[in-house]
Protein backbone atom coordinates (compact mmCIF):
# COMPACT_ATOMS: atom_id res chain seq x y z
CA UNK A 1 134.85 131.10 69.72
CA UNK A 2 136.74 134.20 67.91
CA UNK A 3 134.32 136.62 66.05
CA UNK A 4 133.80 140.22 65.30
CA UNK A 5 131.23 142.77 66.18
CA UNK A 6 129.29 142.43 62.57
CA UNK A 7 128.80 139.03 62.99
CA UNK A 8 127.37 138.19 66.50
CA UNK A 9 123.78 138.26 65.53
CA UNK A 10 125.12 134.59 64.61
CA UNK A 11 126.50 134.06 68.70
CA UNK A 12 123.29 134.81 70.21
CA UNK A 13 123.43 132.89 73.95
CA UNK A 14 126.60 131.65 73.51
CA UNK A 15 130.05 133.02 74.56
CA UNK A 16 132.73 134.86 71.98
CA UNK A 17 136.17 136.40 72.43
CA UNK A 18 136.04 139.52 70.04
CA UNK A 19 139.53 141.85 69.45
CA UNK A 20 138.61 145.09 70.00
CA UNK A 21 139.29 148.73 71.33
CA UNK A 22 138.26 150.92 73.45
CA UNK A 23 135.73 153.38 71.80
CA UNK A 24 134.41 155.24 75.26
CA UNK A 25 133.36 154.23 78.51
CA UNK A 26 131.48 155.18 81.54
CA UNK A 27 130.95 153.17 84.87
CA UNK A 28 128.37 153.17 87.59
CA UNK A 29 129.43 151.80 91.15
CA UNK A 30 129.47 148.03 90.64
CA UNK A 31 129.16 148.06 86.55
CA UNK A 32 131.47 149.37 83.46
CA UNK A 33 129.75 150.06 79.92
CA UNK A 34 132.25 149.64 77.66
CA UNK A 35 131.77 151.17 73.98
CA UNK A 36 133.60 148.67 71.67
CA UNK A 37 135.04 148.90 68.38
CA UNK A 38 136.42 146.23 66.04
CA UNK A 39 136.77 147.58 62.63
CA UNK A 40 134.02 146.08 61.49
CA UNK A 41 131.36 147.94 63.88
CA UNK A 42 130.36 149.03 67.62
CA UNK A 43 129.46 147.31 70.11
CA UNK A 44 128.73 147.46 73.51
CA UNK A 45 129.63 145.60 76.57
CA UNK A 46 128.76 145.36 80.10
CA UNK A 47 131.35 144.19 82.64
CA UNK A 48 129.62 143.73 86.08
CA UNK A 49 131.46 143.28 89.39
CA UNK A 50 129.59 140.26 90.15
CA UNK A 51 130.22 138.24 86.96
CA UNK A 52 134.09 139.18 86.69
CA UNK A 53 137.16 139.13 88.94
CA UNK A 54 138.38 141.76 91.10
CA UNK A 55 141.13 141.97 88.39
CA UNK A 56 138.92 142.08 85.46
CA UNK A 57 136.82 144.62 87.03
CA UNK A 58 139.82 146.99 87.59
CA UNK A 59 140.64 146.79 84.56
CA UNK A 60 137.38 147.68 82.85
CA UNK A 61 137.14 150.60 85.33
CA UNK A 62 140.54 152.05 84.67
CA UNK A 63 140.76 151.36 81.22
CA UNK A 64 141.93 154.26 78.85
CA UNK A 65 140.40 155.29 75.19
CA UNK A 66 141.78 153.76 72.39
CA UNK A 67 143.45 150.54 74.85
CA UNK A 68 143.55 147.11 72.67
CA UNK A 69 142.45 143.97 74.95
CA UNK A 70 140.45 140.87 73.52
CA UNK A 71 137.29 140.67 75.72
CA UNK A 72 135.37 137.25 75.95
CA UNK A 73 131.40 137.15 77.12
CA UNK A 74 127.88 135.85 76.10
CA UNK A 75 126.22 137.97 73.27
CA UNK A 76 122.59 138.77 73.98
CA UNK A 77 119.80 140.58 72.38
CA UNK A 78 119.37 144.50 73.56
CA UNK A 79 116.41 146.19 71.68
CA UNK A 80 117.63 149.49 72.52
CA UNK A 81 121.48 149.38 70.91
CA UNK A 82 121.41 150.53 67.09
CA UNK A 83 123.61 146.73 66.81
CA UNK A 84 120.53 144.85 68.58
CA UNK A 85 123.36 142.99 70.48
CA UNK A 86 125.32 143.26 73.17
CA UNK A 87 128.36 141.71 75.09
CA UNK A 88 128.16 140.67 79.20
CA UNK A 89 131.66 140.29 79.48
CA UNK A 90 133.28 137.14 81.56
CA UNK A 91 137.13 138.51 80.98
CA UNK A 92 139.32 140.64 79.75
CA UNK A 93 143.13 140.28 78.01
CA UNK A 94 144.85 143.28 77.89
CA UNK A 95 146.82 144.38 74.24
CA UNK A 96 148.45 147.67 74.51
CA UNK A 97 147.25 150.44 76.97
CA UNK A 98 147.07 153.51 75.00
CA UNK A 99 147.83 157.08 76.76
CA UNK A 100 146.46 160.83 76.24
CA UNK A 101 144.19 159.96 73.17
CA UNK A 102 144.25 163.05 70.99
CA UNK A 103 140.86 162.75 70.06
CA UNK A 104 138.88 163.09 73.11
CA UNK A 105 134.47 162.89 73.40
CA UNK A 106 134.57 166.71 73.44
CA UNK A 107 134.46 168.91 70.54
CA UNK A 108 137.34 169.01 68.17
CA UNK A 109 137.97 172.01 65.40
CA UNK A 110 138.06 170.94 61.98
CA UNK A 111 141.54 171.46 61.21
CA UNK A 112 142.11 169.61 64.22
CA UNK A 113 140.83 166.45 63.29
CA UNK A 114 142.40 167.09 59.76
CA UNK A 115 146.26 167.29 61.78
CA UNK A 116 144.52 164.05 62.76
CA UNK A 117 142.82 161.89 60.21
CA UNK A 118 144.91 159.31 60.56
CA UNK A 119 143.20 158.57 64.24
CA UNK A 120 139.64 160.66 63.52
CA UNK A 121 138.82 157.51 60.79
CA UNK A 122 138.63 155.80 64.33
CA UNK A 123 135.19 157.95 64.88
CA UNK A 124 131.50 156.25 64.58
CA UNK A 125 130.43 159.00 61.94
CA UNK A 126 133.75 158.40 59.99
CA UNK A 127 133.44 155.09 60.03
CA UNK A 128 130.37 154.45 58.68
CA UNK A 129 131.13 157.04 55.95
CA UNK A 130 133.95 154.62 54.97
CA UNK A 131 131.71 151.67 55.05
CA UNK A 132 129.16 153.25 52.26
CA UNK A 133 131.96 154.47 49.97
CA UNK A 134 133.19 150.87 50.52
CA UNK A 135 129.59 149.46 49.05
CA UNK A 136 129.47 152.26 46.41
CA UNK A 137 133.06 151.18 45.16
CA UNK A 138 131.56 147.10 45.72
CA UNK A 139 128.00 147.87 43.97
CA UNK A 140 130.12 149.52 41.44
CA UNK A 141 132.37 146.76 40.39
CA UNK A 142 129.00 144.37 40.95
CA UNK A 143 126.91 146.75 38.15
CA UNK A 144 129.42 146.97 35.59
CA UNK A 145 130.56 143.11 35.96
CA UNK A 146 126.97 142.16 35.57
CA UNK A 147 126.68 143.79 32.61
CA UNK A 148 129.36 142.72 30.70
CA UNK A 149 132.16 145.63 31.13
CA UNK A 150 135.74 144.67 31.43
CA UNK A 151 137.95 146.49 33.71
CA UNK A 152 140.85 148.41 32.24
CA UNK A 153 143.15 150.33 34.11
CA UNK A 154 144.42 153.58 32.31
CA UNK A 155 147.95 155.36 33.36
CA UNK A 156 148.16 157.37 35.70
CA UNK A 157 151.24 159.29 34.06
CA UNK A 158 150.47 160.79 30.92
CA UNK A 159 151.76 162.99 27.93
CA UNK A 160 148.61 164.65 27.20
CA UNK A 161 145.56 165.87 29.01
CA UNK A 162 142.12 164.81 28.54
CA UNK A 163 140.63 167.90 28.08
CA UNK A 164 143.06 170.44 27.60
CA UNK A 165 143.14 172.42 30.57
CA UNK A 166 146.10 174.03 32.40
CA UNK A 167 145.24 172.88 35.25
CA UNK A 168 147.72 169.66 35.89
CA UNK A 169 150.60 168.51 37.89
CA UNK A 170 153.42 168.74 35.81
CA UNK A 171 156.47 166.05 36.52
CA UNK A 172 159.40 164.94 34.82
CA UNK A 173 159.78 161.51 33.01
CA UNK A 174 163.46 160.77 32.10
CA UNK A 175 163.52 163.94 30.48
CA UNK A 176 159.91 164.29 28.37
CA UNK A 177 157.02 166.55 30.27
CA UNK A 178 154.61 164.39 31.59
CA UNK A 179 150.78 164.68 33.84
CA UNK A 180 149.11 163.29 36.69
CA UNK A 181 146.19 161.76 35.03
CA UNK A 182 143.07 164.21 34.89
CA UNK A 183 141.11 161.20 33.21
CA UNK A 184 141.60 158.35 31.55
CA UNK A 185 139.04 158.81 29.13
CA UNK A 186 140.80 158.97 26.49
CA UNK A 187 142.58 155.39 27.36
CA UNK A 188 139.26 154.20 27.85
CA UNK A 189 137.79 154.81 24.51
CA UNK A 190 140.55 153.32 22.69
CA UNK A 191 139.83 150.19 25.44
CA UNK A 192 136.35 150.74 24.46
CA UNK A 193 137.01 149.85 20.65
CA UNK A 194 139.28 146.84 21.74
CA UNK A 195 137.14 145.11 24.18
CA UNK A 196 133.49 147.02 23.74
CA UNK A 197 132.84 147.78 27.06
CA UNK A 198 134.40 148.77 29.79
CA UNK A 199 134.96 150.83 33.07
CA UNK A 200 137.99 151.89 34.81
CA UNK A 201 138.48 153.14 38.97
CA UNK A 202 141.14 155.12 39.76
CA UNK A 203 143.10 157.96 41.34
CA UNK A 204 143.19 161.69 39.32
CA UNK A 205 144.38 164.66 40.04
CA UNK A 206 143.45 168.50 39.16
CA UNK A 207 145.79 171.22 40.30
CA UNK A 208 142.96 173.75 40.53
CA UNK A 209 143.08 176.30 43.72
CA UNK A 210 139.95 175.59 44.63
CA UNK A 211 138.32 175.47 48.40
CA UNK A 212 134.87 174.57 47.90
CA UNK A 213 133.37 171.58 49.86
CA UNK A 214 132.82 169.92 46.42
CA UNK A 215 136.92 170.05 45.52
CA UNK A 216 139.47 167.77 46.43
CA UNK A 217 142.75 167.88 44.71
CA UNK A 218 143.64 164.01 44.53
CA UNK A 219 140.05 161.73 44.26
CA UNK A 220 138.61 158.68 42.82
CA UNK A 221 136.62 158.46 39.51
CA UNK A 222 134.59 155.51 37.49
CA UNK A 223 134.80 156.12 33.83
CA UNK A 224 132.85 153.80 31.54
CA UNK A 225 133.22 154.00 27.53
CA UNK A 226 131.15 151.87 25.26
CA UNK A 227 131.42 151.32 21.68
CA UNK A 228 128.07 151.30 19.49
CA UNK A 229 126.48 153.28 22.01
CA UNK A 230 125.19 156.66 21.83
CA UNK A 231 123.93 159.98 24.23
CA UNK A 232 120.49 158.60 24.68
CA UNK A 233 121.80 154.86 25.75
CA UNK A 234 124.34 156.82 27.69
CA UNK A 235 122.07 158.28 29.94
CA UNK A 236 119.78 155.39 30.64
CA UNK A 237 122.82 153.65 31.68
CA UNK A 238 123.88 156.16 33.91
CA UNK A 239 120.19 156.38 35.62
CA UNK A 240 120.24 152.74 35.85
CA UNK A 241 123.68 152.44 37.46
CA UNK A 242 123.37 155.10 40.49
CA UNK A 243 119.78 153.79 41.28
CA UNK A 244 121.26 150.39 41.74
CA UNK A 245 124.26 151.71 43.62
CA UNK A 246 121.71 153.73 46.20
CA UNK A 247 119.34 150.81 46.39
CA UNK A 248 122.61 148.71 46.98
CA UNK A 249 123.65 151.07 50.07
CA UNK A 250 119.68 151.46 51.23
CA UNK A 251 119.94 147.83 51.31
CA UNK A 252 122.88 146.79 52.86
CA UNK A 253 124.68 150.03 55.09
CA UNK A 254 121.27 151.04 57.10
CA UNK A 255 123.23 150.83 60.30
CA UNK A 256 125.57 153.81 59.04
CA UNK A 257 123.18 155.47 57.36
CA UNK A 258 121.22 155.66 60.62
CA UNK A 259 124.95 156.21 62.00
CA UNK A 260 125.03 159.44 60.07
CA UNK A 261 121.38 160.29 60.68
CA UNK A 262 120.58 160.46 57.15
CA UNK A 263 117.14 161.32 55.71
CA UNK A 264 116.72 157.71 53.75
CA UNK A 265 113.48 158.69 52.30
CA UNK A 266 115.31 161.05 49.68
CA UNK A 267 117.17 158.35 49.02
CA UNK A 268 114.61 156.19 48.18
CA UNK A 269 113.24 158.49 45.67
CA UNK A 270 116.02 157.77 43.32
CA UNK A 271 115.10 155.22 40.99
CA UNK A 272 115.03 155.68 37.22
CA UNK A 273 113.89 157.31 35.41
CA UNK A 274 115.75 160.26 35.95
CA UNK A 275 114.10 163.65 34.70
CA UNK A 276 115.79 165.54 31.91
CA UNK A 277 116.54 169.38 31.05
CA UNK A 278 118.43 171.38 28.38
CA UNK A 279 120.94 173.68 29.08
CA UNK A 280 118.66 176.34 26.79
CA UNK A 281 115.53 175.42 29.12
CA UNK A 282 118.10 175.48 32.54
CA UNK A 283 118.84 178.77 31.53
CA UNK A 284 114.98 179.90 31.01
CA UNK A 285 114.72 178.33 34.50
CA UNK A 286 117.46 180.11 36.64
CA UNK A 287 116.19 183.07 34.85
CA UNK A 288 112.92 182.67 36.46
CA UNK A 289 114.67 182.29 39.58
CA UNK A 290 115.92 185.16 39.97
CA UNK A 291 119.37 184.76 38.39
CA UNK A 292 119.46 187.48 35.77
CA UNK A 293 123.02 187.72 35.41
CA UNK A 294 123.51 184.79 33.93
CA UNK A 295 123.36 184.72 30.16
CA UNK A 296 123.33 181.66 27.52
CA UNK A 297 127.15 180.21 26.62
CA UNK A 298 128.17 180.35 30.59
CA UNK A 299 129.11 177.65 32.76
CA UNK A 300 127.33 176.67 35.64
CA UNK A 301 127.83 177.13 39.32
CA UNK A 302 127.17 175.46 42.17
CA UNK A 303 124.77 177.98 43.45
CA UNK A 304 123.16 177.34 39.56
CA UNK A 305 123.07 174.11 39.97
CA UNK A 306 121.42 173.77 43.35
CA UNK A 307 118.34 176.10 41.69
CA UNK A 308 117.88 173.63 39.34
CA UNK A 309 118.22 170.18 41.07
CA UNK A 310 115.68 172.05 43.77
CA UNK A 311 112.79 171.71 40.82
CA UNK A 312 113.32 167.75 41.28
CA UNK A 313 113.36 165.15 44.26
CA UNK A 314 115.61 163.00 42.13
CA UNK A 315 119.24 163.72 40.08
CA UNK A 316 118.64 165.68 37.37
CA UNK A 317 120.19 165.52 33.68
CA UNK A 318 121.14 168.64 32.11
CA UNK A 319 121.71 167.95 28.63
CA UNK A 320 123.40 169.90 25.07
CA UNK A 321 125.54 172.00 26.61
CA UNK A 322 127.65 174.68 24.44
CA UNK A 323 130.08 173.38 22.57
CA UNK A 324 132.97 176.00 23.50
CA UNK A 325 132.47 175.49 27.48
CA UNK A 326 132.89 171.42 27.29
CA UNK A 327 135.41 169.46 26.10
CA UNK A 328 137.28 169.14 22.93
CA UNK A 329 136.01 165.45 22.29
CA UNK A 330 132.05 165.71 22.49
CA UNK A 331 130.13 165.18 19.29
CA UNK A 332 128.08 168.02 18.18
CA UNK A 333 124.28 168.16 18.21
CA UNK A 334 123.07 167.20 14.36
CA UNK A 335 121.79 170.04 13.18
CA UNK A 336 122.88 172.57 15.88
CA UNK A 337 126.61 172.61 15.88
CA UNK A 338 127.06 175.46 18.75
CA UNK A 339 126.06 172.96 21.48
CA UNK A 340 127.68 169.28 21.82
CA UNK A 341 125.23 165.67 23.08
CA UNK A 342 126.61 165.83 26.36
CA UNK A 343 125.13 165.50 30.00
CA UNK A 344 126.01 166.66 33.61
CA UNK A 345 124.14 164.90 36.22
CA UNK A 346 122.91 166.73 39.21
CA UNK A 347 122.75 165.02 42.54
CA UNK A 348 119.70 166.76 44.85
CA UNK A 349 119.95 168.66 47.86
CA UNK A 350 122.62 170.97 46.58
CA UNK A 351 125.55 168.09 46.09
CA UNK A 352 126.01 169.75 42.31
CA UNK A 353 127.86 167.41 39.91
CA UNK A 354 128.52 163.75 39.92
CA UNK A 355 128.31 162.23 36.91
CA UNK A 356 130.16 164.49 33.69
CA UNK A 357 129.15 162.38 29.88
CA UNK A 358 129.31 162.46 26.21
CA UNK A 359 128.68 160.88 23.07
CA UNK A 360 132.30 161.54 21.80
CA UNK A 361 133.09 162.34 18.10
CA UNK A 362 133.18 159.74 15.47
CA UNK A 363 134.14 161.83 12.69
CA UNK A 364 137.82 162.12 11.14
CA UNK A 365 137.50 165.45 9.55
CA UNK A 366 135.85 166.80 12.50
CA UNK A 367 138.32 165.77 14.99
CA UNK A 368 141.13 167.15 13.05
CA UNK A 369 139.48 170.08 12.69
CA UNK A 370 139.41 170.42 16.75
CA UNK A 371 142.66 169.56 17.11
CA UNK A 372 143.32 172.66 15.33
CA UNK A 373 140.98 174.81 17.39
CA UNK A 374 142.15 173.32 20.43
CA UNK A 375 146.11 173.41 19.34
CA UNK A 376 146.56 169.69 20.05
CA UNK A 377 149.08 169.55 17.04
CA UNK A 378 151.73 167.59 19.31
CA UNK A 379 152.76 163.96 19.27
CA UNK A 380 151.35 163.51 22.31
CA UNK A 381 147.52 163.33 21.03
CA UNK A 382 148.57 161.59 17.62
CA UNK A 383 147.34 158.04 19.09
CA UNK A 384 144.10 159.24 20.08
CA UNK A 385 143.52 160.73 16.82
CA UNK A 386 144.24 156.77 15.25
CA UNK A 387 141.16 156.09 16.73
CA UNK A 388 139.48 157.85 14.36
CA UNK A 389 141.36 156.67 11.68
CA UNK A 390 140.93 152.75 12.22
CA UNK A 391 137.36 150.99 12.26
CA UNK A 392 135.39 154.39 14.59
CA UNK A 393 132.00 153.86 15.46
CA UNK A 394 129.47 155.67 17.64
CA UNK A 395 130.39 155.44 21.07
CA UNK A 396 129.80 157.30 24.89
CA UNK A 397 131.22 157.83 27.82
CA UNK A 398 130.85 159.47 30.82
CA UNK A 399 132.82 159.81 34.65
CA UNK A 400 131.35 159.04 38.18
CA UNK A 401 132.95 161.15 41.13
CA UNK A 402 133.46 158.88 43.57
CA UNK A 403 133.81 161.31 46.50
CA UNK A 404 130.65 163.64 45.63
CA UNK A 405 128.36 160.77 45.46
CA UNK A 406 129.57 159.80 49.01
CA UNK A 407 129.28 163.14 50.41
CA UNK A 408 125.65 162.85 48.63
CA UNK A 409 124.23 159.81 49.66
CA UNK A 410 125.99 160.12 53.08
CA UNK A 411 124.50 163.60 53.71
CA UNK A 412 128.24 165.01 55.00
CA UNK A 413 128.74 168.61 53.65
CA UNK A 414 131.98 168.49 52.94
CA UNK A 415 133.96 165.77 50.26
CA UNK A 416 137.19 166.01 52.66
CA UNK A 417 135.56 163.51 54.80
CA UNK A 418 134.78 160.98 52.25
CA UNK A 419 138.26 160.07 51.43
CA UNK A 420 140.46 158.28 53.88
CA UNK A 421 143.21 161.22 53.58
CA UNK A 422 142.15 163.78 51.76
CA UNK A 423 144.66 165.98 49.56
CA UNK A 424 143.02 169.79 49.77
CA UNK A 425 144.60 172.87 48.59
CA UNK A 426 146.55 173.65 51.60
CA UNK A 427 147.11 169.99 52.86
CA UNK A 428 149.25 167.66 51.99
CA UNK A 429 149.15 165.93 55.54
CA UNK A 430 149.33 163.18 57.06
């Protein structure tokens, strides 16, 4: 019977042939421990003298890191392997003998395993990171299907940007200046007012020179936009859809979180509702902190936004930002025009960032007015300011990043290992 590692809890007693490849190994005298790997997980298996040919033996003995062979034995229960299963092999086919593994059990340097991502996705740790970005993409899909989004799927070449910054890759398109998408958001809220509501997943890309272990210059983002929705509703959507994501990954990746040795008890803290701060009173705060160069109207940093999200055991909301450090898009507070009804959430334990939202505007004469202050007096934003014109209603927004909230519920420092090939400021390789 064929099978793979992640299903032989089912094989219990009886005999399965598994394709797999050679992980690690060590043998003692008359018995080899091989450390299997399948794609799916790890797995260990025992080859003893006794039960195996002379042939089969040798080859279990001899065998080199990262060899293919399909191995055939009886699973049984073992207690002490994270699995709870393991493999007393009966044979062995040989595949393809690999040679000089670059990736050896030793210690590697970081850029190192960079030069080699391509083979270091092979690793335990980076596995299991791919298998909970993997459920976070799956939970994602599962949350906003459930709840009656439709999928749309903005371009990824564009004639604007979405919030007028500099900071794009610029390309030619048969002889007009086009973008990398930023965001679709602006694609998505004229989705929204087609179709209600909806979510999109998909590559951007920022051209900013940074090197911070939050930045990555190509990632992944979820951006939902809902008509007849405003900040408020916003919010409790957005504390409703990453507490169902991390109770989706509590639930079904505990091998690799236990893989990655991660604390699961903060984890488990982070169910809704989410506690929420204004900018005015996050400034009052970092004050008290000990951060007395920072003054009201400035951005925050990451070491800003690690003082706050310490107050909490849970993501934090800071809310009403000023207007003139967010986006050109965001409606205005009623009654207090100098800051906008927008929210950053803050993931704990010093993660920063991962969720960016806004009621946007829903006001003709308003709009036009930014598009003056912001200079967006080109063709290219003309169709975005139709959707003022025709049928607007209250509606929100707001954009996931997919590789923060890895790093985050993962516990990994750094975002470059929470993308299968990462594009960083000085790496464009492999």
């Amino acid at each position: 019977m064929k099978t793979t590692i992640s299903n032989v809890k089912a094989y219990e007693g009886k005999e399965v042939t598994i394709g797999v490849w050679l992980a690690n190994k060590r043998s003692s005298g008359k018995i080899a421990f091989l450390q299997l790997r399948d794609g799916t997980g790890f797995m260990q298996a025992v080859v003893a003298k006794n039960d195996v040919t002379e042939e089969v033996f040798n080859v279990a003995k001899n065998m080199t890191q990262e060899s293919s062979f399909y191995i055939t034995g009886t699973i049984v229960e073992d207690k002490r392997s994270p699995l709870g299963y393991e493999m007393h092999a009966t044979n062995i086919e040989m595949i393809h003998e690999a040679h000089d593994y670059p990736i050896t059990p030793k210690e590697h340097g970081t850029e190192f395993l960079m030069d080699h991502r391509h083979l270091w996705l092979r690793s335990k740790k980076q596995h299991a990171i791919m298998k909970v970005r993997n459920e976070i993409i799956r939970s994602t899909f599962q949350f906003f299907n459930d709840n009656g989004y439709v999928k749309i799927d903005p371009p990824i070449l564009t004639g604007s940007s979405a919030e007028g910054t500099t900071e794009l890759f610029h390309t030619e398109y048969f002889g007009e200046e086009a973008y990398l998408s930023q965001s679709g958001q602006l694609y998505m809220e004229a989705a929204a007012m087609a179709l209600g509501k909806v979510f999109s997943f998909g590559p951007t890309f920022r051209a900013e020179k940074s090197k911070t272990r939050r930045h990555l210059i190509e990632f992944w983002m979820i951006e939902p936009e809902m008509a007849f929705v405003d900040h408020d509703e916003s919010l409790d959507i957005q504390e409703a859809y990453i507490s169902f994501v991390v109770e989706s990954v509590l639930k079904n990746c505990q091998l690799e979180l236990k893989t990655l040795e991660r604390d699961i008890e903060k984890l488990e803290n982070v169910k809704a509702p989410f506690p929420r701060i204004s900018y005015d009173d996050a400034i009052t705060l970092l004050k008290e902190k000990g951060f007395d160069d920072i003054e009201w109207g400035e951005d925050f940093g990451a070491p800003h936004e690690t003082a706050i999200a310490e107050e909490f055991d849970k993501p934090v909301f800071i809310v009403n930002y000023p207007a003139h450090i967010k986006a050109f898009y965001m409606k205005p507070v009623p009654g207090r025009p100098e800051v906008v009804l927008c929210a950053d959430l803050i993931a704990p334990e010093g993660y920063g960032e991962i969720i960016g939202g806004s009621q946007r505007i829903d006001d003709l004469e308003l709009m036009q007015q930014r598009y003056e202050e912001h200079g967006l007096t080109g063709d290219a934003y003309q169709w975005y300011l139709d959707l003022q014109k025709y049928g607007n209603v209250p509606h929100s927004g707001f954009g996931l990043g997919l590789e923060r909230t890895v790093a985050w519920i993962c516990g990994v420092e750094h975002v470059r290992e929470t993308i299968p090939f990462p594009r960083l400021l000085n790496r464009l390789y492999p």
